[in-house]
Structures are given as C-alpha cells and as structure tokens.
N, C-alpha and C. Protein backbone atom coordinates (compact mmCIF):
# COMPACT_ATOMS: atom_id res chain seq x y z
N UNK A 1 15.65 -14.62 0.25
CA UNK A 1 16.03 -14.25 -1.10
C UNK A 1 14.94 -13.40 -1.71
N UNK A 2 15.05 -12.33 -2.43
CA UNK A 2 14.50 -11.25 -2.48
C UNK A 2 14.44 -12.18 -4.23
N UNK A 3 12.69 -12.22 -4.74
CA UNK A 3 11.99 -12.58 -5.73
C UNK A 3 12.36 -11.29 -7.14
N UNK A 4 12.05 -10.52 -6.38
CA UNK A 4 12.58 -9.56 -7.61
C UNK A 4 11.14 -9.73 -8.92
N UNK A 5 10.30 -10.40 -8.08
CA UNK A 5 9.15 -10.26 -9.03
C UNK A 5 8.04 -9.09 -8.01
N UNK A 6 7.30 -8.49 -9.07
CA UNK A 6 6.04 -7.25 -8.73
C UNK A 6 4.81 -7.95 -9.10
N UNK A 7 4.09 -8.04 -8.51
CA UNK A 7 2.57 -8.17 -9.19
C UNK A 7 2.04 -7.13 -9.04
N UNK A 8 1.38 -6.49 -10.22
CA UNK A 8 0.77 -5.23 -9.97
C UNK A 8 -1.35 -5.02 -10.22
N UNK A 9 -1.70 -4.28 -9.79
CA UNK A 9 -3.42 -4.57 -9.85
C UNK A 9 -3.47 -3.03 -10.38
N UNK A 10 -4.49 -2.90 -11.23
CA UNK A 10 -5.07 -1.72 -10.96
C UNK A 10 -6.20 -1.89 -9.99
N UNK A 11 -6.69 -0.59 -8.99
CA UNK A 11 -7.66 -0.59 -8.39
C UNK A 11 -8.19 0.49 -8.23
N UNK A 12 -9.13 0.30 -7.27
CA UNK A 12 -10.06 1.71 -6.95
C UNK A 12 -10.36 1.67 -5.62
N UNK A 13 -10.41 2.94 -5.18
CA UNK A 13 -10.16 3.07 -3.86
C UNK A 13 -9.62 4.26 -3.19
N UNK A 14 -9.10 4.79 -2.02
CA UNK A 14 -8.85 5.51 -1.39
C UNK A 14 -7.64 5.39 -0.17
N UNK A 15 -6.75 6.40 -0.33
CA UNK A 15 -6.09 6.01 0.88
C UNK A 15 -5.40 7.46 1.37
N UNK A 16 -4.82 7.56 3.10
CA UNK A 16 -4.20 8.54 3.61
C UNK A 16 -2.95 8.60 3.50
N UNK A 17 -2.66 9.28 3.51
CA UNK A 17 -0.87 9.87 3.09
C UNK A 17 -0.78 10.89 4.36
N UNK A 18 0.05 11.57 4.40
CA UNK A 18 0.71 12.33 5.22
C UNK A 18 0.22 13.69 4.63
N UNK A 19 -0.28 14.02 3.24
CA UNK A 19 -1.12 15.37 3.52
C UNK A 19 -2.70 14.63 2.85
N UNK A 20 -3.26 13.77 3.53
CA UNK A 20 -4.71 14.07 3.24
C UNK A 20 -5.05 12.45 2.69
N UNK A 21 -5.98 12.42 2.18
CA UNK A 21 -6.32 11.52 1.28
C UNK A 21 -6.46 12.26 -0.20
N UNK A 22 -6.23 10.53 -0.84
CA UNK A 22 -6.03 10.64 -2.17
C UNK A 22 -6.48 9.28 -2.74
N UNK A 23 -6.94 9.76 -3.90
CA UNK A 23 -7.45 8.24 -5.14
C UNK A 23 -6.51 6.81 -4.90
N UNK A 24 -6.57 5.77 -5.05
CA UNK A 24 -5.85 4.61 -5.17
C UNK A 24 -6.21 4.24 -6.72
N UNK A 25 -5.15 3.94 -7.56
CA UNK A 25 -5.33 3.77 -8.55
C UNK A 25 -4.75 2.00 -9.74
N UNK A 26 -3.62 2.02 -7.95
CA UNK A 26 -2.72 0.88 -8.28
C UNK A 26 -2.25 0.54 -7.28
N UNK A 27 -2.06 -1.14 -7.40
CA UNK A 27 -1.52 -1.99 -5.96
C UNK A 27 -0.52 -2.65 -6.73
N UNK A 28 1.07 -2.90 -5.83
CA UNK A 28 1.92 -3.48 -6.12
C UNK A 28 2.10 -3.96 -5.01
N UNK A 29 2.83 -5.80 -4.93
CA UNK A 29 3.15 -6.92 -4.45
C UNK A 29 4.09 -7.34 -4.86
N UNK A 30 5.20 -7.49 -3.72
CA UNK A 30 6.29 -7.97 -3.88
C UNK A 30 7.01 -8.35 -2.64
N UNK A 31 7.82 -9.51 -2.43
CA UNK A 31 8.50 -9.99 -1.53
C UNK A 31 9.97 -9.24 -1.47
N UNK A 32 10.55 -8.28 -0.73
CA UNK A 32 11.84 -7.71 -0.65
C UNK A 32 12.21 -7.43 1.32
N UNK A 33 13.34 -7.04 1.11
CA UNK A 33 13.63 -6.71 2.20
C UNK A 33 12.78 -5.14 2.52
N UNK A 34 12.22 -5.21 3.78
CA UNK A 34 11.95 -4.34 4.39
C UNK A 34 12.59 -2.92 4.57
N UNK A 35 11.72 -1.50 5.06
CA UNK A 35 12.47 -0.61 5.33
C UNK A 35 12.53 -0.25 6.38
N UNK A 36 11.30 -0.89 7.08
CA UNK A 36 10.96 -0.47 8.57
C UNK A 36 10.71 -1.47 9.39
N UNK A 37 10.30 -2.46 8.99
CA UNK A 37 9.95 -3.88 9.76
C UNK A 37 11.14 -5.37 10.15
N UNK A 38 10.94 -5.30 11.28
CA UNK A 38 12.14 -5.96 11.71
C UNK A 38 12.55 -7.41 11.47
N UNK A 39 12.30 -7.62 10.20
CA UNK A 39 12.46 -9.25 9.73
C UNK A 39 13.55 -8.88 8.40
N UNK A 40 13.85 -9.76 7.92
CA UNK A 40 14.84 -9.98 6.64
C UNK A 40 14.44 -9.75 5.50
N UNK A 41 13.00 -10.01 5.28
CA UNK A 41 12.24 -9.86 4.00
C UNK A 41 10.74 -9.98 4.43
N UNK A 42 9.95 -9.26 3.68
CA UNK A 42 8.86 -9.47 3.91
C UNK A 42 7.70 -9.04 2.57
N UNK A 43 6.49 -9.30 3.15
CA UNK A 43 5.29 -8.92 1.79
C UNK A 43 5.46 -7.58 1.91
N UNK A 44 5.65 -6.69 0.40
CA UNK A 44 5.39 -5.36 0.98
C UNK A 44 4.22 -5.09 -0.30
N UNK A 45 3.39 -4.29 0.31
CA UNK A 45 2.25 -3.79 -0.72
C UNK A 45 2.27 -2.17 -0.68
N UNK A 46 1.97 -1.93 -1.70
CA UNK A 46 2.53 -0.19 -1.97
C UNK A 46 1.00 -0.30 -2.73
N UNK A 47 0.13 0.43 -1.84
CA UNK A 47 -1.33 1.22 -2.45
C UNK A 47 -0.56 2.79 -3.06
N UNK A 48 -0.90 2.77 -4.26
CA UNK A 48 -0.44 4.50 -4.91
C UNK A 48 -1.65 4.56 -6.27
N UNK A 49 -1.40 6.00 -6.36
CA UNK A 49 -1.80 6.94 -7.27
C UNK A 49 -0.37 7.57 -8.14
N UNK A 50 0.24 7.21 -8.92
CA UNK A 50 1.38 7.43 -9.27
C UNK A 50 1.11 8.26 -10.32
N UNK A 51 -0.05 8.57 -10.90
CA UNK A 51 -0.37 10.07 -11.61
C UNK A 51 -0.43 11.26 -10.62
N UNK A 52 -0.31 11.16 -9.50
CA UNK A 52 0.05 12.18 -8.13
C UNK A 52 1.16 12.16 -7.21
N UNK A 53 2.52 11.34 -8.30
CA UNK A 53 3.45 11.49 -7.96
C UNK A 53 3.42 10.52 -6.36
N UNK A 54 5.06 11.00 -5.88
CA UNK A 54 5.37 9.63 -5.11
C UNK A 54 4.41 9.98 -3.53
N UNK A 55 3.93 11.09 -2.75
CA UNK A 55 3.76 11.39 -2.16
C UNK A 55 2.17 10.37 -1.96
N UNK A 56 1.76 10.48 -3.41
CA UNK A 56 0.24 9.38 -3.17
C UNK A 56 0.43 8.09 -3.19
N UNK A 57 1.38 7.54 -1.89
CA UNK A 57 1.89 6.30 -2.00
C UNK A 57 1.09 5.77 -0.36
N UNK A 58 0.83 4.78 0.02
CA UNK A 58 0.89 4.33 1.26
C UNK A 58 1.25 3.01 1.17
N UNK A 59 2.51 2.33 2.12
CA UNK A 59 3.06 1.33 1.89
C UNK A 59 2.95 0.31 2.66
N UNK A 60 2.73 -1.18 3.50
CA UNK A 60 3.04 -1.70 3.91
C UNK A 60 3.86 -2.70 3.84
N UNK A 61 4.27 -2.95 5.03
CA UNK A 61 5.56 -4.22 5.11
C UNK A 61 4.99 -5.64 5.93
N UNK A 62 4.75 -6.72 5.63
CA UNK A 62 3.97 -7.48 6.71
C UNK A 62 4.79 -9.08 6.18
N UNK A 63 4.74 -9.51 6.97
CA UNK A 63 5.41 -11.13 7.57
C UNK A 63 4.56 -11.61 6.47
N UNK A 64 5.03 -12.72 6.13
CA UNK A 64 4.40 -13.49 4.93
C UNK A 64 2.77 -14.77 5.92
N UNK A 65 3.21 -14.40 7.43
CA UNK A 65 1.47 -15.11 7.93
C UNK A 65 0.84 -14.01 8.03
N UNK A 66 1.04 -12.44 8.29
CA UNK A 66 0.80 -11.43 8.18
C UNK A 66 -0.42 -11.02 6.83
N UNK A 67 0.32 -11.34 6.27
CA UNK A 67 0.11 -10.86 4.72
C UNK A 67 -1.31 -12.14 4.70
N UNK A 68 -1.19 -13.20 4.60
CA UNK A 68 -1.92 -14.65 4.38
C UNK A 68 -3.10 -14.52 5.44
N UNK A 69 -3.05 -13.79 6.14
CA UNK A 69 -4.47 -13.33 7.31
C UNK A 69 -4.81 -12.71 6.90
N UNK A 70 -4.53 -11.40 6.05
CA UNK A 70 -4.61 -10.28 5.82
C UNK A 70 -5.75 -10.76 4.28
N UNK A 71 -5.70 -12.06 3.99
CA UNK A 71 -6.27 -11.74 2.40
C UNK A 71 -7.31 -12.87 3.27
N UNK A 72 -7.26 -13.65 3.86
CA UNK A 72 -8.27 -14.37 4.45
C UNK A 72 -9.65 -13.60 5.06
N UNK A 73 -8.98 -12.58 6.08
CA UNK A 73 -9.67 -11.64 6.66
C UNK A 73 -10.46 -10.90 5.63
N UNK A 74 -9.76 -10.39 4.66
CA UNK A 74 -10.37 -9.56 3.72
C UNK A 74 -11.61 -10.63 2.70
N UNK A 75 -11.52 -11.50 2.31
CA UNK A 75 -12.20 -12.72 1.91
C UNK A 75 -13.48 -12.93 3.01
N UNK A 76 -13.51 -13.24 4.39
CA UNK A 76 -14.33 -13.28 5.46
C UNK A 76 -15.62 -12.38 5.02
N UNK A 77 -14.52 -10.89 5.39
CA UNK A 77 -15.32 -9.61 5.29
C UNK A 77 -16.52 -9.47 4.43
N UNK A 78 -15.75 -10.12 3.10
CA UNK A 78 -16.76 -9.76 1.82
C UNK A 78 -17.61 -10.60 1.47
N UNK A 79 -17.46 -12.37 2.16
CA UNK A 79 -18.57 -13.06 2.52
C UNK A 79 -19.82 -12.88 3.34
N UNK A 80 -19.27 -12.18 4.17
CA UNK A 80 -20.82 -11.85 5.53
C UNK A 80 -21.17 -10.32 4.94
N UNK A 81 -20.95 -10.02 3.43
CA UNK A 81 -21.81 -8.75 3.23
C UNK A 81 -22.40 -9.38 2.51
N UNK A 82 -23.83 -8.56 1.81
CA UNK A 82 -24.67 -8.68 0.64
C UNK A 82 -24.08 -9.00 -0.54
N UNK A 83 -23.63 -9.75 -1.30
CA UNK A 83 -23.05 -9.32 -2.47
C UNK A 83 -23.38 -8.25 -3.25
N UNK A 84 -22.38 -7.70 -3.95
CA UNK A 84 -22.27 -6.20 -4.77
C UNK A 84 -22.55 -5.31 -3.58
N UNK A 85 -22.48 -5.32 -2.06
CA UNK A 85 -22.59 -4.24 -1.54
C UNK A 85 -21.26 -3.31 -1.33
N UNK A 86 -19.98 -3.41 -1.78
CA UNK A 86 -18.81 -2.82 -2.03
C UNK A 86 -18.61 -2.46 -3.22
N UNK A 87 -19.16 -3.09 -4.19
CA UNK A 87 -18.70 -3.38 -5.80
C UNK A 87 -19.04 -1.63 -6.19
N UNK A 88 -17.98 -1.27 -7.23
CA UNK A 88 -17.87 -0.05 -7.49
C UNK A 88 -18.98 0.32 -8.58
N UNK A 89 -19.33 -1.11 -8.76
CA UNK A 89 -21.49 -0.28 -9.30
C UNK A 89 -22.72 -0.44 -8.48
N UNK A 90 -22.48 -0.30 -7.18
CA UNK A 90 -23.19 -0.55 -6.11
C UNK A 90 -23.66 1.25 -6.17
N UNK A 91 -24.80 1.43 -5.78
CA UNK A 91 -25.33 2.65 -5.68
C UNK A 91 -24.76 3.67 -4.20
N UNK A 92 -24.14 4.47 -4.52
CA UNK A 92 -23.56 5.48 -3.04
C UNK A 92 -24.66 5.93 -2.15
C-alpha cells in the first residue's frame, strides 16, 4: 500500500545526472511503487536541485532492508571519521 506520505530534507551536496553534475539542494522520501525495480513498492529517494528543473534529479528505488542498510552504513561511515570532518563548516 502506497503511504502517499513525502518526507522532504533540504540538503547540500552534489550529484550526477545524465549531463554532468549538479548542486543537491533537496531530498525526498517516500514509499511508492517503483519505476524500475522489480518489487511492488519500494523506498524511493529523489536527490534534486529543482531550481534546475527536472533534469537535476537523481533517483533511487531500494527494498525497504535496502534502504535500512543504506542509513546504517551511512551512520558507520560518519562514526569512524573525525567529527566535523564532512560538516559543511569543515575547512576545503
């Protein structure tokens, strides 16, 4: 059953598209049926820049243990760094 709810983030960040890279400005979360992935419903997360129109979109579709590794892993990651060594007032 398709939630029909969005959670949306603003963020910061970067991502590839099909001509290039472009800014990430916003993350949306939502449980729906898939367009490409071969299950009934799944997590889909749409990284976009929607002040650059639909083209600055990159989307995924992932299984709901998919998705639940996916934020664990990312959690891991940012434990075994320095803290603030990602943080967007971290020095370039």
């Amino acid at each position: 059953m398709c939630t029909y709810e969005t959670e949306t983030v603003d963020i910061e960040g970067a991502g590839k598209g099909a001509a290039g890279w472009f800014d990430l400005t916003r993350a949306a979360v939502y449980v729906d049926h898939p367009q490409r992935a071969p299950f009934g419903h799944t997590v889909n997360i749409d990284f976009a820049n929607p002040a650059e129109g639909p083209s600055a979109r990159v989307a995924v579709e992932l299984t709901e243990e998919a998705a639940l590794a996916l934020v664990a892993a990312i959690q891991r990651a940012i434990a075994h760094a320095p803290a603030g060594l990602a943080s967007a007032n971290a020095p370039a």
